[in-house]
N, C-alpha and C. Protein backbone atom coordinates (compact mmCIF):
# COMPACT_ATOMS: atom_id res chain seq x y z
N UNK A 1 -13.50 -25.34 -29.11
CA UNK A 1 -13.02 -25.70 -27.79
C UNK A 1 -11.66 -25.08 -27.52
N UNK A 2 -10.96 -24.96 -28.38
CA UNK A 2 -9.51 -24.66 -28.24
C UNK A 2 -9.51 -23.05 -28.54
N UNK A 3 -10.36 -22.46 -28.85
CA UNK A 3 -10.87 -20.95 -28.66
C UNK A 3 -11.09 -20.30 -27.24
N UNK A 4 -11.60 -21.33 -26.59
CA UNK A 4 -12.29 -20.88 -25.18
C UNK A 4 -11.23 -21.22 -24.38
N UNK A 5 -9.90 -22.13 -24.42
CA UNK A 5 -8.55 -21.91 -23.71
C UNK A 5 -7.80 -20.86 -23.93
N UNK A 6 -7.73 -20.33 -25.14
CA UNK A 6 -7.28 -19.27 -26.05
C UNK A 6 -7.48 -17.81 -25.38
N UNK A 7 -8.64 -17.46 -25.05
CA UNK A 7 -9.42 -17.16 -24.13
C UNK A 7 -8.92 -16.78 -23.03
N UNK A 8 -8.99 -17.85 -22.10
CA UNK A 8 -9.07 -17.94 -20.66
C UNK A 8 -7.35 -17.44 -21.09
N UNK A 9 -6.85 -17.83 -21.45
CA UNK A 9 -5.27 -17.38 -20.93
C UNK A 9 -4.82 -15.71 -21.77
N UNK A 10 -5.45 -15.20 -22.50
CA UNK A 10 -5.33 -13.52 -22.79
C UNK A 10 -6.12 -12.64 -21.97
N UNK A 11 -7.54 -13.67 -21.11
CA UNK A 11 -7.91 -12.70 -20.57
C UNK A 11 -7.10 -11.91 -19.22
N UNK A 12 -7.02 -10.67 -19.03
CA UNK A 12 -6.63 -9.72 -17.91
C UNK A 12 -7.38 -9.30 -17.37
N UNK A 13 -6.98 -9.09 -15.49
CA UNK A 13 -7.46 -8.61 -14.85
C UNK A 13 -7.35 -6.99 -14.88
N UNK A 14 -7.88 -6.52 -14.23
CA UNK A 14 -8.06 -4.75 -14.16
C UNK A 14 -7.09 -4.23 -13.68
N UNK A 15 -6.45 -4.97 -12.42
CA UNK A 15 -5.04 -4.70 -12.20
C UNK A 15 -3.95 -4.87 -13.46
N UNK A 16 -3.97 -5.56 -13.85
CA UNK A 16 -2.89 -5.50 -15.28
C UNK A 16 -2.82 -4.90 -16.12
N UNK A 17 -4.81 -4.44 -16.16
CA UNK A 17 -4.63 -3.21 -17.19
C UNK A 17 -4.49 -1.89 -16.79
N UNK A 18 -4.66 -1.63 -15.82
CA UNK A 18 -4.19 -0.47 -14.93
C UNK A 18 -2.35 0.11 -15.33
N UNK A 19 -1.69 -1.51 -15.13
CA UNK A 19 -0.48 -0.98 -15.04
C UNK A 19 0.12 -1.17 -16.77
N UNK A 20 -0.95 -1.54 -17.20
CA UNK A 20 -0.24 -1.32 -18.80
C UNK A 20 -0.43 -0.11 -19.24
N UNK A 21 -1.58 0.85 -18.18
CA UNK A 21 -1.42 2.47 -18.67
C UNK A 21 0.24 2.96 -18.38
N UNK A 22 0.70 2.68 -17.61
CA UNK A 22 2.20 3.47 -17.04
C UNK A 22 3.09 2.35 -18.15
N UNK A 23 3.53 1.09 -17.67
CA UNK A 23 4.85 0.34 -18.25
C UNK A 23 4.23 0.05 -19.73
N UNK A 24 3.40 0.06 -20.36
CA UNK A 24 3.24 -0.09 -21.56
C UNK A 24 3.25 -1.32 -22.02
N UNK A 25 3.12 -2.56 -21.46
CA UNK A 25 3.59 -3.65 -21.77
C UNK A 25 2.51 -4.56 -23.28
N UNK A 26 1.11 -3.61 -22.82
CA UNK A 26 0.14 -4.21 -23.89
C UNK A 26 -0.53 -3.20 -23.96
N UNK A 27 -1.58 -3.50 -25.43
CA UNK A 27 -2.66 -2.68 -25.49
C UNK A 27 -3.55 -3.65 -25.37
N UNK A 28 -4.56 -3.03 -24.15
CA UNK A 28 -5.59 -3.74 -23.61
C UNK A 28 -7.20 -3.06 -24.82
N UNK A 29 -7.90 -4.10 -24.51
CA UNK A 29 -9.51 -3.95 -25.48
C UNK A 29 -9.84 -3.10 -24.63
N UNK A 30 -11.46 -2.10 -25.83
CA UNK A 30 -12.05 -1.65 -24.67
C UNK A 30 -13.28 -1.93 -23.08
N UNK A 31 -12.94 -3.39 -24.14
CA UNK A 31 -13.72 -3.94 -22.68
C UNK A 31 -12.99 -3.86 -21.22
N UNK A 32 -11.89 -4.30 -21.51
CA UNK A 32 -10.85 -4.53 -20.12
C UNK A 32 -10.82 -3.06 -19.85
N UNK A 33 -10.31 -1.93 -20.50
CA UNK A 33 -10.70 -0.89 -20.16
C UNK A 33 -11.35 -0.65 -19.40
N UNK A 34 -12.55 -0.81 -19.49
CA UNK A 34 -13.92 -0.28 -19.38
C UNK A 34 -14.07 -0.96 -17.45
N UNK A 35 -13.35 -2.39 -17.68
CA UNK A 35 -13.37 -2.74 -16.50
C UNK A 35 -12.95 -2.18 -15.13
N UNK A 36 -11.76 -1.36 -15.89
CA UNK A 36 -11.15 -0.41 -14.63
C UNK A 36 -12.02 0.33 -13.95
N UNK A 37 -11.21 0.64 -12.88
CA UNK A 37 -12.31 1.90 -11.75
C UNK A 37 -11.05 2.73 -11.69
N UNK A 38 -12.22 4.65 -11.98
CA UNK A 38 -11.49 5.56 -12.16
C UNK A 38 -10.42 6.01 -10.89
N UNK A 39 -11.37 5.16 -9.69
CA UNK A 39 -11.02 5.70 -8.46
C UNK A 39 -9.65 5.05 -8.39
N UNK A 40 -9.62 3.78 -8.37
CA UNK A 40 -8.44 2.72 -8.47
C UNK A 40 -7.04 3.09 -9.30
N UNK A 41 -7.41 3.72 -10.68
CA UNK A 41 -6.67 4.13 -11.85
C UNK A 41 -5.49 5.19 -11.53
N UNK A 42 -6.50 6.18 -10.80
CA UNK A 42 -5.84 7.56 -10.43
C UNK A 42 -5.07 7.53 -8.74
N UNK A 43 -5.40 6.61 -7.99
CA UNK A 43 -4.70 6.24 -6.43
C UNK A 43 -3.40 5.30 -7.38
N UNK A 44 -3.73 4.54 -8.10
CA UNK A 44 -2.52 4.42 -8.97
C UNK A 44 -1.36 4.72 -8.97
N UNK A 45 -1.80 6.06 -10.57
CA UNK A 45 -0.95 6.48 -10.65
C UNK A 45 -0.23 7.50 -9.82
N UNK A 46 -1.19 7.76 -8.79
CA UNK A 46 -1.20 9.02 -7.79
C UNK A 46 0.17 8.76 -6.73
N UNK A 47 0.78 7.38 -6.87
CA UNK A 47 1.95 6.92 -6.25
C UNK A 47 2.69 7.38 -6.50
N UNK A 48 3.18 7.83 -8.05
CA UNK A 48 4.88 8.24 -8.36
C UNK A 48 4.91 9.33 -8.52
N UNK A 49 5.97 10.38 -7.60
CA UNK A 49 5.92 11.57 -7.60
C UNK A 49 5.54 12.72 -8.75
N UNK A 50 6.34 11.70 -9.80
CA UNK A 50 6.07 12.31 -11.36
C UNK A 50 5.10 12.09 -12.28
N UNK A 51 3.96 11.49 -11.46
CA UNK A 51 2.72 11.28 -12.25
C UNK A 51 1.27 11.90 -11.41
N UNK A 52 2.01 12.36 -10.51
CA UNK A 52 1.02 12.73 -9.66
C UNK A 52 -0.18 14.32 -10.17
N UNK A 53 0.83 15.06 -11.08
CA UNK A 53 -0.09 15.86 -11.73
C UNK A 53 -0.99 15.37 -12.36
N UNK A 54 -0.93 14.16 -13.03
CA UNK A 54 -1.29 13.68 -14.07
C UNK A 54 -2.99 13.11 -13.45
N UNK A 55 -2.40 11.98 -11.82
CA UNK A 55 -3.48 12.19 -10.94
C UNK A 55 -4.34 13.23 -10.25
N UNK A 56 -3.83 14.38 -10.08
CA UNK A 56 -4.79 15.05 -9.78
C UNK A 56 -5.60 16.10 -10.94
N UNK A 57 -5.10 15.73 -12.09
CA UNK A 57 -6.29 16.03 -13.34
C UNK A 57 -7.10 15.35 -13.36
N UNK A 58 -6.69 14.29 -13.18
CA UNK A 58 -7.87 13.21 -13.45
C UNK A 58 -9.09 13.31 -12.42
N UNK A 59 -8.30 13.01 -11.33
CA UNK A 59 -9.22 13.25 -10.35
C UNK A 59 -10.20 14.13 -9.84
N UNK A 60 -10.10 15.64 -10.41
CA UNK A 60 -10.68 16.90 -10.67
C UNK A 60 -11.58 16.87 -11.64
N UNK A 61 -11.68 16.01 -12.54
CA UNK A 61 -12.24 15.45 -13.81
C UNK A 61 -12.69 14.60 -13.81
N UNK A 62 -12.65 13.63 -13.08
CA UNK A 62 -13.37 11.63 -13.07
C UNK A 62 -14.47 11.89 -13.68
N UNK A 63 -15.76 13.25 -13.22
CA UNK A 63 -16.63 12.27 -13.46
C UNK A 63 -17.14 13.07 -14.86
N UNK A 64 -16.46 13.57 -15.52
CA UNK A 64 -16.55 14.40 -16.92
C UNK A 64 -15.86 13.45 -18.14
N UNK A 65 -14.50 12.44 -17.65
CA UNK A 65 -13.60 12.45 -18.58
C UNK A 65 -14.51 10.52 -18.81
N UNK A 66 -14.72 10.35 -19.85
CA UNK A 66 -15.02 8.86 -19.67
C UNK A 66 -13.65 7.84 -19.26
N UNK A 67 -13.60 6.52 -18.52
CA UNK A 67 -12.74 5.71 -18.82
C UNK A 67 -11.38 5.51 -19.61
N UNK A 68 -11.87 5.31 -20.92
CA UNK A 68 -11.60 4.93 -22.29
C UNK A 68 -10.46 6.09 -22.36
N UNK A 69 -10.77 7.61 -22.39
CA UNK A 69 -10.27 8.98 -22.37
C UNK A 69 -9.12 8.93 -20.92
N UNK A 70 -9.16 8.25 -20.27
CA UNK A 70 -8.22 8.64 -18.85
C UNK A 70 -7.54 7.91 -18.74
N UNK A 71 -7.63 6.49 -19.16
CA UNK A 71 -6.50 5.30 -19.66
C UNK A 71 -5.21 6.02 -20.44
N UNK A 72 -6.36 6.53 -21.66
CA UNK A 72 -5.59 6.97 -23.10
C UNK A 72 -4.37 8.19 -22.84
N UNK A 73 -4.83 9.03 -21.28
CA UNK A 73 -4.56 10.30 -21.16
C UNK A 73 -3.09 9.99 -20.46
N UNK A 74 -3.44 9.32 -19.81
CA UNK A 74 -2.40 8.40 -18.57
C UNK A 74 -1.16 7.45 -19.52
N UNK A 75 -1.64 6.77 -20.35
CA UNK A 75 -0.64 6.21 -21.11
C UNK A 75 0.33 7.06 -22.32
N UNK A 76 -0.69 8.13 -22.61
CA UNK A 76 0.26 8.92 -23.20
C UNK A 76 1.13 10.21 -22.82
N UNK A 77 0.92 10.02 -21.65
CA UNK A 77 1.54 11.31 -20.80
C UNK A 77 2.42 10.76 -20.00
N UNK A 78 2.91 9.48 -19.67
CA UNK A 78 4.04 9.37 -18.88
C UNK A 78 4.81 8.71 -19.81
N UNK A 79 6.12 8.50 -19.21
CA UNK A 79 7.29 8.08 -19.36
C UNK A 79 7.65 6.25 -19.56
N UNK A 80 8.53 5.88 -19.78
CA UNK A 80 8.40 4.24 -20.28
C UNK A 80 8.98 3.93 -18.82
N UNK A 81 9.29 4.46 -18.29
CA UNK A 81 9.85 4.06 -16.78
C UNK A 81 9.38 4.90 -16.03
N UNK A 82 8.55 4.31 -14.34
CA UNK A 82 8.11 5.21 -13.98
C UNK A 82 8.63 4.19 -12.44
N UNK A 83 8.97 4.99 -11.69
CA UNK A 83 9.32 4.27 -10.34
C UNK A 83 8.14 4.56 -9.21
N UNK A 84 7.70 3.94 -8.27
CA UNK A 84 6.39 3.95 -7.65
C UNK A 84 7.25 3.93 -6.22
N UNK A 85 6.25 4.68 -5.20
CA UNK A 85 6.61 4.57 -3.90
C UNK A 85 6.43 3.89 -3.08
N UNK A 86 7.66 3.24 -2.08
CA UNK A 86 7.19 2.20 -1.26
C UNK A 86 6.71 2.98 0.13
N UNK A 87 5.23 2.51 0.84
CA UNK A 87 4.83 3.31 1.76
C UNK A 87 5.84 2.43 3.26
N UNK A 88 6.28 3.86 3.93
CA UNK A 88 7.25 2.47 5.01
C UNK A 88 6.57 2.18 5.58
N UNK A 89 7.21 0.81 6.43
CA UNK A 89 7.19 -0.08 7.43
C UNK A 89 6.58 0.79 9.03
N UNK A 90 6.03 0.33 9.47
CA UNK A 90 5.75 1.20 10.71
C UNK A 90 6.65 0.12 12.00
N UNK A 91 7.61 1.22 12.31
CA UNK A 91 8.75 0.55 13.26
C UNK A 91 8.33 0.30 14.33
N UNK A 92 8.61 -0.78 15.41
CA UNK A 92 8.00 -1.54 16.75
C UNK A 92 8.94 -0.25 17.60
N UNK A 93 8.08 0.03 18.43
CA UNK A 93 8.42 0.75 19.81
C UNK A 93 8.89 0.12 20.78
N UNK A 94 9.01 -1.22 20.41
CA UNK A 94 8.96 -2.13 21.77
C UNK A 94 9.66 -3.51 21.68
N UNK A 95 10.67 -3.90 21.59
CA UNK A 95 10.83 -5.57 21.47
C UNK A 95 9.90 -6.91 22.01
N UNK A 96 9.60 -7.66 21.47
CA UNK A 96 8.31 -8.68 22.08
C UNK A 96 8.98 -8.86 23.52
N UNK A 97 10.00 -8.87 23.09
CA UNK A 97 10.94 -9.68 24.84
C UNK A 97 10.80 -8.68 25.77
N UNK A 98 11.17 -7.63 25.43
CA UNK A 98 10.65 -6.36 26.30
C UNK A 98 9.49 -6.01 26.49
N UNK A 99 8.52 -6.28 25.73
CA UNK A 99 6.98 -6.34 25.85
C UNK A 99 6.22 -7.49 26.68
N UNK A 100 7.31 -8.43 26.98
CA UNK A 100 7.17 -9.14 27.73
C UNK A 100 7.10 -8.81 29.29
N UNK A 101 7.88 -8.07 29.29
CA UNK A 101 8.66 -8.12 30.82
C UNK A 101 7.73 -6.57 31.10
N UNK A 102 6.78 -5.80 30.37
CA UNK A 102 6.13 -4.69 30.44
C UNK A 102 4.77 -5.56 31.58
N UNK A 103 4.61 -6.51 30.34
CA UNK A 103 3.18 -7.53 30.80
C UNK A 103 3.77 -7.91 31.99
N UNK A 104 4.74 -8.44 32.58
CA UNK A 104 4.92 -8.96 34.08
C UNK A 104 4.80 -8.05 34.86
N UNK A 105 5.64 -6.69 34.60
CA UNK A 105 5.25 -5.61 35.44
C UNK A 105 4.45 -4.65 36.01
N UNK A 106 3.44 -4.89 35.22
CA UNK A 106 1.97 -4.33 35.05
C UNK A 106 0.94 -5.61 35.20
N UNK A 107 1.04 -6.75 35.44
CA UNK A 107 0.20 -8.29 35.09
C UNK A 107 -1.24 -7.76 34.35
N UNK A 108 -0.81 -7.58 33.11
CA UNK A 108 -1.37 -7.28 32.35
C UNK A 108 -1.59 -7.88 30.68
N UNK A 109 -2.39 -7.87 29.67
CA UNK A 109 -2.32 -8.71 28.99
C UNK A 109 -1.23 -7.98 27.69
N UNK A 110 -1.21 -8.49 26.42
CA UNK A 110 -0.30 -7.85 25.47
C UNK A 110 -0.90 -6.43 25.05
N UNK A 111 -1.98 -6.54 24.33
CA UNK A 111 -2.73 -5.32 24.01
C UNK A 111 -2.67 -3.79 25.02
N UNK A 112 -3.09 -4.05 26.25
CA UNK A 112 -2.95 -3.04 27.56
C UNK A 112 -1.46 -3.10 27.24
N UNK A 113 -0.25 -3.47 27.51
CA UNK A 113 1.27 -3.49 27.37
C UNK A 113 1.46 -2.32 26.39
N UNK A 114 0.91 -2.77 25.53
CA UNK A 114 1.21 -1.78 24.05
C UNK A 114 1.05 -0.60 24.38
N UNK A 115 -0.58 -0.57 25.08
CA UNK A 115 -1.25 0.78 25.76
C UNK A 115 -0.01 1.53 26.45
N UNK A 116 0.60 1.33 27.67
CA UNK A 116 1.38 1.85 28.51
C UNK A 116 2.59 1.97 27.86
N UNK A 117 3.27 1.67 27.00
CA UNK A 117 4.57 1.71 26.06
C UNK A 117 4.57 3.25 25.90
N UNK A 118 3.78 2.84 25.06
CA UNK A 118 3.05 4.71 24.05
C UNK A 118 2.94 5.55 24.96
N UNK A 119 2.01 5.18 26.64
CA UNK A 119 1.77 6.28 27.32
C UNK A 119 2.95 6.49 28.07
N UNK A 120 3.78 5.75 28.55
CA UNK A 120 4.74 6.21 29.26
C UNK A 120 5.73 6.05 29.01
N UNK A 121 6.51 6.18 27.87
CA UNK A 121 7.45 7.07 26.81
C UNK A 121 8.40 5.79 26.78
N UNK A 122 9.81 6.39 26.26
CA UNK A 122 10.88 5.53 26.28
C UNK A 122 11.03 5.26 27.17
N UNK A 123 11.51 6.40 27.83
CA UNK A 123 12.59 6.45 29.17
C UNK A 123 11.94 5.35 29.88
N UNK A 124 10.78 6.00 30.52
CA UNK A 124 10.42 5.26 31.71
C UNK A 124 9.88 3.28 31.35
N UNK A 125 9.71 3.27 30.15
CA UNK A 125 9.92 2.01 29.74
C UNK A 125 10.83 1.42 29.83
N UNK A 126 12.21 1.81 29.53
CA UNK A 126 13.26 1.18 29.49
C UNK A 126 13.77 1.11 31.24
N UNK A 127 13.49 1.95 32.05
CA UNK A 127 13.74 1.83 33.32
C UNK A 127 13.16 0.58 33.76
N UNK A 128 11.76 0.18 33.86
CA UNK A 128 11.29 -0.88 33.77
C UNK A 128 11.95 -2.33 33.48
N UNK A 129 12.32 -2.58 31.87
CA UNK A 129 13.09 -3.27 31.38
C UNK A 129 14.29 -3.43 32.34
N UNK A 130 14.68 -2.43 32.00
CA UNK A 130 16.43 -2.52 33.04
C UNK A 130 16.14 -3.39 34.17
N UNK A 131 15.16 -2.88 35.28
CA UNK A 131 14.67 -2.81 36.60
C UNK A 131 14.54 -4.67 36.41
N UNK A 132 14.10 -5.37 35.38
CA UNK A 132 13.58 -6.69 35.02
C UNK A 132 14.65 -7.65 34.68
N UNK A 133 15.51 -7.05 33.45
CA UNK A 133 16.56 -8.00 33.05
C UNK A 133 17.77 -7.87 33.64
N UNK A 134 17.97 -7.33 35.19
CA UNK A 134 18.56 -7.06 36.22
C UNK A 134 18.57 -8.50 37.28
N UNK A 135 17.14 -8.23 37.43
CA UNK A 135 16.49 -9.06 38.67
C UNK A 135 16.72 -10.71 38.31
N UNK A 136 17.42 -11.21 39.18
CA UNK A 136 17.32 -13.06 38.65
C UNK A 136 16.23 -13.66 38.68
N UNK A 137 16.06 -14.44 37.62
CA UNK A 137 15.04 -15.34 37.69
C UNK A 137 14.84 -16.17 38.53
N UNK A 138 13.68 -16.64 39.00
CA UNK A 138 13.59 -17.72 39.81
C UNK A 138 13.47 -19.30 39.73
């Protein structure tokens, strides 16, 4: 009984063993291995600028190199520190409050608002705006 808790708390997911190919933190069985996906493995490591050769061998190779062999290839070819890229933020074109006052000017819903932002540029957006947080409320 106290085997099968034993168990449950060493077992790893595929994500963990993925990243014990790069930081090294364990050596995973070849079952957990085996669990990985090549596709998953290599978009991976395919993040850090300096492993990216490493991904596109693999990837030229997936379906020649077994598993077991591309883990092994990956863990022994990089570095004990490997820094990964953060993909950015995609920046708002538009303030909600100002996206607001788009929707009054057009009586239109949020989605269509968005539409006309994009189509009719800064400038003439912000003329709008101006034209709005000008005008007194009623």
């Amino acid at each position: 009984m106290l085997k099968d808790k034993e168990l449950k708390k060493t077992k790893r997911t595929p994500y963990s063993v993925m990243k014990s190919a790069v930081n090294k933190t364990f050596i995973p069985s070849i079952e957990e291995i085996k669990s990985i996906n090549s596709f998953f493995l290599v978009r991976y490591v395919s993040n850090d600028p300096s492993t990216i050769y490493i991904a596109n061998i693999l990837n030229c190779n997936a379906k020649v190199i077994p598993i077991e062999a591309q883990y092994k290839f990956i863990r022994n070819s990089t570095m004990e520190k490997v820094a990964f890229v953060n993909y950015p933020k995609k920046e708002k074109l538009i303030s909600d409050k100002d996206l607001k006052l788009i929707m009054q000017y057009y009586k239109c819903n949020e989605s269509v608002a968005k539409d006309y932002v994009r189509v009719l540029g800064v400038q003439r957006t912000q003329e709008i705006v101006d034209k709005y947080k000008n005008k007194p409320q009623m």
